[in-house]
Protein backbone atom coordinates (compact mmCIF):
# COMPACT_ATOMS: atom_id res chain seq x y z
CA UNK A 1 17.05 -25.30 -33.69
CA UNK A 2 19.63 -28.16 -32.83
CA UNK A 3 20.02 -28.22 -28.63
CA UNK A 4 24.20 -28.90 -29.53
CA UNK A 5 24.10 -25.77 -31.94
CA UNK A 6 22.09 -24.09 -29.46
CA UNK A 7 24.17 -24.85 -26.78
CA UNK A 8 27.61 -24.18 -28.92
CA UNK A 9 26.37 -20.41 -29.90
CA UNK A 10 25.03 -19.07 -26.49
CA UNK A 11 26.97 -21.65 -23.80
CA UNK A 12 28.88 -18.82 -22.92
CA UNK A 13 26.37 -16.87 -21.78
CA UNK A 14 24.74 -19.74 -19.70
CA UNK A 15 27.47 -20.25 -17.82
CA UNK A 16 27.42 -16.55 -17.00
CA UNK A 17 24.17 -16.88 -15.85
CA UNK A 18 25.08 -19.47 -13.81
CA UNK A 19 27.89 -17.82 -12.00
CA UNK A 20 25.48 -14.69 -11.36
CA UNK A 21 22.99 -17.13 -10.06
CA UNK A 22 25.54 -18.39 -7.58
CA UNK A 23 26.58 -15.07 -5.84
CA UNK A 24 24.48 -13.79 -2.98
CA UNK A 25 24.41 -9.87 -3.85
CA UNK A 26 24.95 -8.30 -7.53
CA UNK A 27 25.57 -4.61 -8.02
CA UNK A 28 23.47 -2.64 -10.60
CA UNK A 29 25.30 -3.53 -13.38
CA UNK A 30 25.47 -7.09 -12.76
CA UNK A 31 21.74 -6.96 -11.80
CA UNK A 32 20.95 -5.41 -15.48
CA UNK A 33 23.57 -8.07 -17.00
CA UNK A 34 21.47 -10.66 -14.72
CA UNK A 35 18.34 -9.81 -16.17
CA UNK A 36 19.26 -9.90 -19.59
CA UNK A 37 20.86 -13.41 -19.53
CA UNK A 38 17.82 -14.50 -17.26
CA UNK A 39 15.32 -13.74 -20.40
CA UNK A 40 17.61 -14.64 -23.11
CA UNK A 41 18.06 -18.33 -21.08
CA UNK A 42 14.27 -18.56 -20.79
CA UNK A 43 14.16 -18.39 -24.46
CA UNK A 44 16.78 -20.43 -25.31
CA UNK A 45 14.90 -23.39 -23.17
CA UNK A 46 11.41 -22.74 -24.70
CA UNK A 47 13.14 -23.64 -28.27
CA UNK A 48 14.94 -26.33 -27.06
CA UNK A 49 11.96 -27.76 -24.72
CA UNK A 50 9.85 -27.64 -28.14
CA UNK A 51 12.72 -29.30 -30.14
CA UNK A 52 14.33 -32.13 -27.79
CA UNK A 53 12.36 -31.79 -24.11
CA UNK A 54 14.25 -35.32 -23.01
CA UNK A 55 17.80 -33.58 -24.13
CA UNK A 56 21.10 -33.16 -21.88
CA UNK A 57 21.43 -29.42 -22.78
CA UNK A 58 16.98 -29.28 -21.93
CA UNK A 59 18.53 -30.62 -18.78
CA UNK A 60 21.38 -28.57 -17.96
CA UNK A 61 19.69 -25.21 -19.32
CA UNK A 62 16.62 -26.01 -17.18
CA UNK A 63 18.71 -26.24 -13.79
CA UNK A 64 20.38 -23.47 -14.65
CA UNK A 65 17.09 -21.63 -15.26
CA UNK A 66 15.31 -22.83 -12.29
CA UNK A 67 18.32 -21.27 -10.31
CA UNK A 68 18.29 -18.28 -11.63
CA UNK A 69 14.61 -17.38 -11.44
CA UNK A 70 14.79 -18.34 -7.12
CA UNK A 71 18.21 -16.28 -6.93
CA UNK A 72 16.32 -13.22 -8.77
CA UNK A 73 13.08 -14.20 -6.76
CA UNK A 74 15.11 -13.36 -3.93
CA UNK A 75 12.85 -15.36 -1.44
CA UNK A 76 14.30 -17.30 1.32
CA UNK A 77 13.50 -20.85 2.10
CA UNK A 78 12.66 -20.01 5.92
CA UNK A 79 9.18 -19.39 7.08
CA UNK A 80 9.38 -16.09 5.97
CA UNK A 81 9.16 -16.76 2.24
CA UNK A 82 5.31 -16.47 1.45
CA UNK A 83 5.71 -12.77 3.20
CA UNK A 84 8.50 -12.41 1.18
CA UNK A 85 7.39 -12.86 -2.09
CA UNK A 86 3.98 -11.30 -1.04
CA UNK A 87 5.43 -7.77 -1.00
CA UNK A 88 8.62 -8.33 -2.90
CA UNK A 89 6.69 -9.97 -6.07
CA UNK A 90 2.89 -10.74 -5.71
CA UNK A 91 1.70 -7.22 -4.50
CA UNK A 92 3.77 -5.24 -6.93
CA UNK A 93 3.38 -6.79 -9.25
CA UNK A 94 -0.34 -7.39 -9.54
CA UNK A 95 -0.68 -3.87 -9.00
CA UNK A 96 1.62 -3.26 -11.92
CA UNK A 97 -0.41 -5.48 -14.19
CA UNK A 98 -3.44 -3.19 -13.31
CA UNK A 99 -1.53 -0.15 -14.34
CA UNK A 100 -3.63 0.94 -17.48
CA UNK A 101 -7.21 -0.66 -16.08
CA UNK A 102 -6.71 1.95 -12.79
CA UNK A 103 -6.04 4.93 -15.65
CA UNK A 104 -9.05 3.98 -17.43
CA UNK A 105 -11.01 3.44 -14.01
CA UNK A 106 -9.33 6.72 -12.99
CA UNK A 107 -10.00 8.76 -15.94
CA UNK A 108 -13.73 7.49 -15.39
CA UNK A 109 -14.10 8.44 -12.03
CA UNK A 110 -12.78 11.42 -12.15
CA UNK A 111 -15.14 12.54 -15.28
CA UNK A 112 -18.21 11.54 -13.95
CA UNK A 113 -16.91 13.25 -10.13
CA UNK A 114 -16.64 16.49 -11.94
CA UNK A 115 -19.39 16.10 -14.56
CA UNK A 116 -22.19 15.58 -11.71
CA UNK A 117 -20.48 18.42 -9.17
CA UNK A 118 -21.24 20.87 -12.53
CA UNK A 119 -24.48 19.61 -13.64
CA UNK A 120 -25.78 19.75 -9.68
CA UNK A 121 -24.15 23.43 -9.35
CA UNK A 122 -26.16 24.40 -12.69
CA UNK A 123 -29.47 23.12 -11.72
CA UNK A 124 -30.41 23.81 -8.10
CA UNK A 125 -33.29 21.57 -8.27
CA UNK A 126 -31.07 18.07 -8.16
CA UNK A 127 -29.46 19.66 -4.99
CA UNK A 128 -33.10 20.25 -3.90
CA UNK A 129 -33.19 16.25 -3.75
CA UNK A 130 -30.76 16.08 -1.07
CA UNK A 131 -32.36 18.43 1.51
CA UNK A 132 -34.11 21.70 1.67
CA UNK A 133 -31.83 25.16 1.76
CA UNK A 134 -31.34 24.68 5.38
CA UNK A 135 -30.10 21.06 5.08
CA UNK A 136 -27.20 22.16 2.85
CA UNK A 137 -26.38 25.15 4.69
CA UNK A 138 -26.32 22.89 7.56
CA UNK A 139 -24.13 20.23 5.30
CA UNK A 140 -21.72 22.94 4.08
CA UNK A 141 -20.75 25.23 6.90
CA UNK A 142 -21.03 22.72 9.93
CA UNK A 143 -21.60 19.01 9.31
CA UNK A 144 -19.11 18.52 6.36
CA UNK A 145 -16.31 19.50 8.32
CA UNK A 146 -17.16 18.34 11.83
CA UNK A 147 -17.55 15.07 10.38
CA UNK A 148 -13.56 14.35 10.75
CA UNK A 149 -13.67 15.81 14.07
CA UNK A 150 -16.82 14.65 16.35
CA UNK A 151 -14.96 11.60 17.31
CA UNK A 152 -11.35 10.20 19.00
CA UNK A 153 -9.25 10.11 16.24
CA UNK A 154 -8.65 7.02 16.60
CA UNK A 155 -12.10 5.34 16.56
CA UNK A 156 -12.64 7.29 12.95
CA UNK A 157 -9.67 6.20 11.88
CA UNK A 158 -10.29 2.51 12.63
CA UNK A 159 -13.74 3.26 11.33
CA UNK A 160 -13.03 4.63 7.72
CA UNK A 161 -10.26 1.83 7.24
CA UNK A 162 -12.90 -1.24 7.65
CA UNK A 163 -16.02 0.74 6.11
CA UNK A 164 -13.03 1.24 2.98
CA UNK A 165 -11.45 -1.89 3.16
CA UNK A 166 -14.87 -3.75 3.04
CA UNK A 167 -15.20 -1.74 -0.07
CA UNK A 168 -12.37 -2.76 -2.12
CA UNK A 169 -12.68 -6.75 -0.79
CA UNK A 170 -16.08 -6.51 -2.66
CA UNK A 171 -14.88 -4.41 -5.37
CA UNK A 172 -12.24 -6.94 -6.33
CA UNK A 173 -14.81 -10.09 -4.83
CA UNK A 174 -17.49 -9.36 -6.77
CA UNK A 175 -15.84 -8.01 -9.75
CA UNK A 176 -16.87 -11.24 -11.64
CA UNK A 177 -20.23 -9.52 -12.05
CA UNK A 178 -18.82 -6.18 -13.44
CA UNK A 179 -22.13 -4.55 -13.32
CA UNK A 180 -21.39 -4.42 -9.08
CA UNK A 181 -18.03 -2.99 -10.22
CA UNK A 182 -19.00 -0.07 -12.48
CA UNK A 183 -22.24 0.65 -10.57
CA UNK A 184 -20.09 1.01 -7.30
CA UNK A 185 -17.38 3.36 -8.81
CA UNK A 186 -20.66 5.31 -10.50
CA UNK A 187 -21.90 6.11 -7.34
CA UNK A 188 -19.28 6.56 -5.27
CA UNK A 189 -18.55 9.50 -7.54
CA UNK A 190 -21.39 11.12 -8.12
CA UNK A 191 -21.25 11.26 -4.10
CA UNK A 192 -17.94 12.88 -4.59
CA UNK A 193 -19.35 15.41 -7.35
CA UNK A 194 -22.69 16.25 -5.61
CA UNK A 195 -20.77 16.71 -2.37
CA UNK A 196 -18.98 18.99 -3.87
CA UNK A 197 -21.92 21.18 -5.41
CA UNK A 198 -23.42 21.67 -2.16
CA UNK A 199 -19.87 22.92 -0.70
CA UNK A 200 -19.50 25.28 -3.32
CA UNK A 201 -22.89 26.18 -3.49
CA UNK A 202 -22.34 28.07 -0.30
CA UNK A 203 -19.00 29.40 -1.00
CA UNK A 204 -17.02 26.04 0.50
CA UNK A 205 -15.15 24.68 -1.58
CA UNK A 206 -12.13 25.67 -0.15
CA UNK A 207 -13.13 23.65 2.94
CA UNK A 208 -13.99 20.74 0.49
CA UNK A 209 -10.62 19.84 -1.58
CA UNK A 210 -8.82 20.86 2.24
CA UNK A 211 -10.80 18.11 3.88
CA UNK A 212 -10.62 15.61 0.91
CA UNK A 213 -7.58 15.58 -0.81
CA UNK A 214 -5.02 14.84 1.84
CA UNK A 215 -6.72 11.29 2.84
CA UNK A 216 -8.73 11.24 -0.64
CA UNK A 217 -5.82 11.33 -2.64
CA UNK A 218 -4.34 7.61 -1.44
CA UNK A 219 -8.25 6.48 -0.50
CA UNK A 220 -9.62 7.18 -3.65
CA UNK A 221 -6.80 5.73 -6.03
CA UNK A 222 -6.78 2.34 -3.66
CA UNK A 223 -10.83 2.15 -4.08
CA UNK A 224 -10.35 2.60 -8.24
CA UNK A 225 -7.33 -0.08 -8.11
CA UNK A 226 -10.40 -2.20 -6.57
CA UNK A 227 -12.44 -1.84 -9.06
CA UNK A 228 -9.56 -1.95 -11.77
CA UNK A 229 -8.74 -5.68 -9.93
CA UNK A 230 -12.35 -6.00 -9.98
CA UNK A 231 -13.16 -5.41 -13.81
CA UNK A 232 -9.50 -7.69 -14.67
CA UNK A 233 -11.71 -10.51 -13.24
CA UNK A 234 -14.41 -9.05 -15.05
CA UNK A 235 -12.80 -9.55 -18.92
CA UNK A 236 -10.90 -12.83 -17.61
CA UNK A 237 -13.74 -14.54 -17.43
CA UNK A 238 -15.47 -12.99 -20.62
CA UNK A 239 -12.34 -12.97 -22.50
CA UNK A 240 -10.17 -16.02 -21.58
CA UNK A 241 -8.38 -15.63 -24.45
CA UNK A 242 -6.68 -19.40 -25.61
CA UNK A 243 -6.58 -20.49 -21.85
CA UNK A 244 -9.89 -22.50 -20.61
CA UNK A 245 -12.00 -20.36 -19.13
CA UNK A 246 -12.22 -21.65 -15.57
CA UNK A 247 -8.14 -21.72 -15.60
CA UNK A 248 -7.83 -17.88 -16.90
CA UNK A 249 -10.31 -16.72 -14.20
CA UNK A 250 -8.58 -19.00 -11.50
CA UNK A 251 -5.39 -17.96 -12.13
CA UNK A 252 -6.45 -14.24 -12.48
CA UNK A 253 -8.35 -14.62 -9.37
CA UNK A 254 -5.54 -15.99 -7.37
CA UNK A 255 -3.70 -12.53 -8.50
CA UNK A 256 -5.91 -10.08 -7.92
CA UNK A 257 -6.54 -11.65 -4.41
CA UNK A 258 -3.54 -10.30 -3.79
CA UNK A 259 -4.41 -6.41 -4.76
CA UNK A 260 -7.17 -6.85 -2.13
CA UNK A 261 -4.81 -8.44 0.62
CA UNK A 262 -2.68 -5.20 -0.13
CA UNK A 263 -5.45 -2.44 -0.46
CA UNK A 264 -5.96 -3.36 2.87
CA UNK A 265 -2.59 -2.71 4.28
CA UNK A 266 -2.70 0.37 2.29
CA UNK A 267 -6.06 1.95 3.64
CA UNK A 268 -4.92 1.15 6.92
CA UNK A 269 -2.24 3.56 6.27
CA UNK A 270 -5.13 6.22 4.55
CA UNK A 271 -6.76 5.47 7.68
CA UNK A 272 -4.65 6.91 9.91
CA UNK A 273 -4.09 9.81 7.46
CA UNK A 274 -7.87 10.67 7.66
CA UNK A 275 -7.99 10.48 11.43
CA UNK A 276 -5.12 12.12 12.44
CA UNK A 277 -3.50 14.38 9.74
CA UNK A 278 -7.27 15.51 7.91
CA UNK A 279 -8.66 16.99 11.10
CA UNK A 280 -5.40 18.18 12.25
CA UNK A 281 -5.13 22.07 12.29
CA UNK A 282 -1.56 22.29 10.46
CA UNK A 283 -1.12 24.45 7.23
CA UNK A 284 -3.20 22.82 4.43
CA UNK A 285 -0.30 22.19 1.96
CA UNK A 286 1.33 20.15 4.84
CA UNK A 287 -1.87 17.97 4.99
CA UNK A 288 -2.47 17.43 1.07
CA UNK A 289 1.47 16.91 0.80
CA UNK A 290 1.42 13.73 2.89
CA UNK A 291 -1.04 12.31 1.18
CA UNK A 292 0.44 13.05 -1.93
CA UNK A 293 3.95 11.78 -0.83
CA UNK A 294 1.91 8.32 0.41
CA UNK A 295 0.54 7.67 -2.56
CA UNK A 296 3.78 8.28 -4.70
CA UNK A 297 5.51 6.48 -2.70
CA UNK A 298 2.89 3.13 -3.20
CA UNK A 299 3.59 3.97 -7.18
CA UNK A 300 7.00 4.14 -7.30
CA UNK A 301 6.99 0.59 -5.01
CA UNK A 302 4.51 -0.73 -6.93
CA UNK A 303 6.64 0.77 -10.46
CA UNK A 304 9.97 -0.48 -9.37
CA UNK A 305 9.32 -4.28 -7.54
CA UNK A 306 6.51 -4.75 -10.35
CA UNK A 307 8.50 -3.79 -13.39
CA UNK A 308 11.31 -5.67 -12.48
CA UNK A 309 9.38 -8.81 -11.68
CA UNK A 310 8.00 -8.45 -15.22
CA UNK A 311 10.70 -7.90 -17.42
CA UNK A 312 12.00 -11.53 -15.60
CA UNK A 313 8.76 -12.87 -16.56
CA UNK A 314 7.99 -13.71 -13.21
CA UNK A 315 3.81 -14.22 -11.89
CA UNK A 316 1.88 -13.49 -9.40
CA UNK A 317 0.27 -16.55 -9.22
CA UNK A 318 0.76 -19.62 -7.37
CA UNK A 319 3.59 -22.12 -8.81
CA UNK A 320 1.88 -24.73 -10.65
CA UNK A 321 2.37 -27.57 -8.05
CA UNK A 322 0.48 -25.18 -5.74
CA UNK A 323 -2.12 -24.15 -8.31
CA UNK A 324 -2.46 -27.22 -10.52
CA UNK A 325 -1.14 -27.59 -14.10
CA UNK A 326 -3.16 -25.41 -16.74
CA UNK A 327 -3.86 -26.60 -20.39
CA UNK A 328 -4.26 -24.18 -23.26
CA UNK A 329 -7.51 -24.82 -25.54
CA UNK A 330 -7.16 -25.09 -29.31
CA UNK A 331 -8.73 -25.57 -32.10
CA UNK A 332 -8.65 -29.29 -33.82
């Protein structure tokens, strides 16, 4: 399309943009209007930069892109920015990203959690392979639950963060491999299900979802995000799609980093929920409610920052005078 016909049909709604750009605070409605403009202008300079790159209006539309993506960015210039964009754009969003490859890391979790709990209840002779009758008595009445209790609560708390955090890094680190990925979620919840068995195999299992849920609500999801960030760098390097393959995984990489920069923020916070709130004798629903409310409360950050980031088409990478231009591979 001509950049002057271009430029005659939608001018009106650059210079809109422009002014929005220029204010300091928008109100919902404005913020919507913003966001439509912003993608519509993006557009509008992807035809033209194919078309006329060199052009006056390439020019003028470009400023008044550039503009508009720091003024929705909403970082500041100061020293403050990388923090900033860290948990205003990078975090949420990445997590966003992730949103169906932690359902499908989910969904498998929680199958094979439950599927080996049932198949270890039915046949007494895999439970046999964890101890002798005594052992799980042992397990179930005493050691099970005196495990959140034997020490300060703040020493476990500080413990189960770095064992958990450790974790995730490696989950997300060595997700390149995916077989470390998918092994690692495989066992963790067959631990989970066999756990379980033995709990209920003595009548416990009350004791069991009362001592698990409230911290292993937020714990668990953050350890499948891992793996979800972990398996992303997984298919980025076996499916680059038309990007070179050492530029798809970078760039991926440099992402997902991020998930495991937050996971550990957020375990901190699980942490502190399995050291102080788990072994704490108030009712049970109080217990699994707080970790319920934590974890809803990471979604709906993670829904609302992310989302929005998205639909402006904004990344969670580095800018590409940070990260180094990027070529696209085709076919001659």
């Amino acid at each position: 399309m001509d950049p002057n016909l271009l430029a005659e049909l939608h001018g009106d709604k650059w210079r809109e943009l422009s002014m929005l750009a220029k204010q300091n605070t928008l109100n919902p409605a404005q913020t919507h209007r913003f966001l439509d403009l912003y993608r519509d202008a993006s557009k509008d300079l992807s035809r033209i930069m194919t078309v006329a790159p060199d052009s006056v209006e390439a020019a003028r539309l470009s400023a008044i892109v550039h503009r508009s993506r720091n003024h929705l960015s909403a970082v500041p210039s100061g020293g403050l920015s990388g923090l900033s964009r860290f948990f205003v754009i990078s975090l949420p969003l990445s997590i966003y990203r992730l949103r169906w490859d932690f359902l499908i890391a989910a969904v498998f979790f929680l199958a094979v959690a439950s599927l080996a709990g049932i198949w270890a209840g039915m046949h007494p002779e895999v439970l046999e392979t964890f101890g002798d009758h005594a052992f799980r008595k042992q397990f179930a009445e005493h050691d099970f639950v005196e495990y959140y209790k034997e020490n300060p609560n703040g020493f476990f708390a500080v413990g189960v963060w770095t064992n958990n955090a450790w974790i995730a890094v490696q989950f997300v680190l060595l997700g390149i491999t995916g077989v470390f990925v998918v092994s690692g979620l495989f066992s963790n919840a067959v631990n989970v299900g066999f756990s379980g068995a033995m709990m209920f195999e003595f009548d416990r299992g009350s004791d069991f979802f009362l001592y698990i849920l409230p911290h292993g609500i937020p714990e668990i999801s953050c350890i499948i995000l891992a793996a979800a960030a972990g398996l992303r760098l997984f298919f980025a390097w076996v499916v680059p799609g038309p990007q070179l393959r050492r530029n798809k995984l970078a760039s991926e990489a440099r992402s997902l980093l991020t998930v495991a920069g937050g996971l550990v923020i957020m375990l901190f916070i699980s942490g502190l929920i399995e050291g102080f709130v788990t072994p704490n004798p108030i009712p049970p629903a109080l217990k699994i409610a707080i970790g319920v409310a934590y974890t809803a409360a990471v979604i709906a950050y993670a829904w609302y920052f992310g989302k929005r980031a998205a639909k402006a088409g904004l990344s969670a990478d580095l800018d590409e005078h940070q990260a180094g231009y990027s070529i696209l591979a085709t076919d001659k």
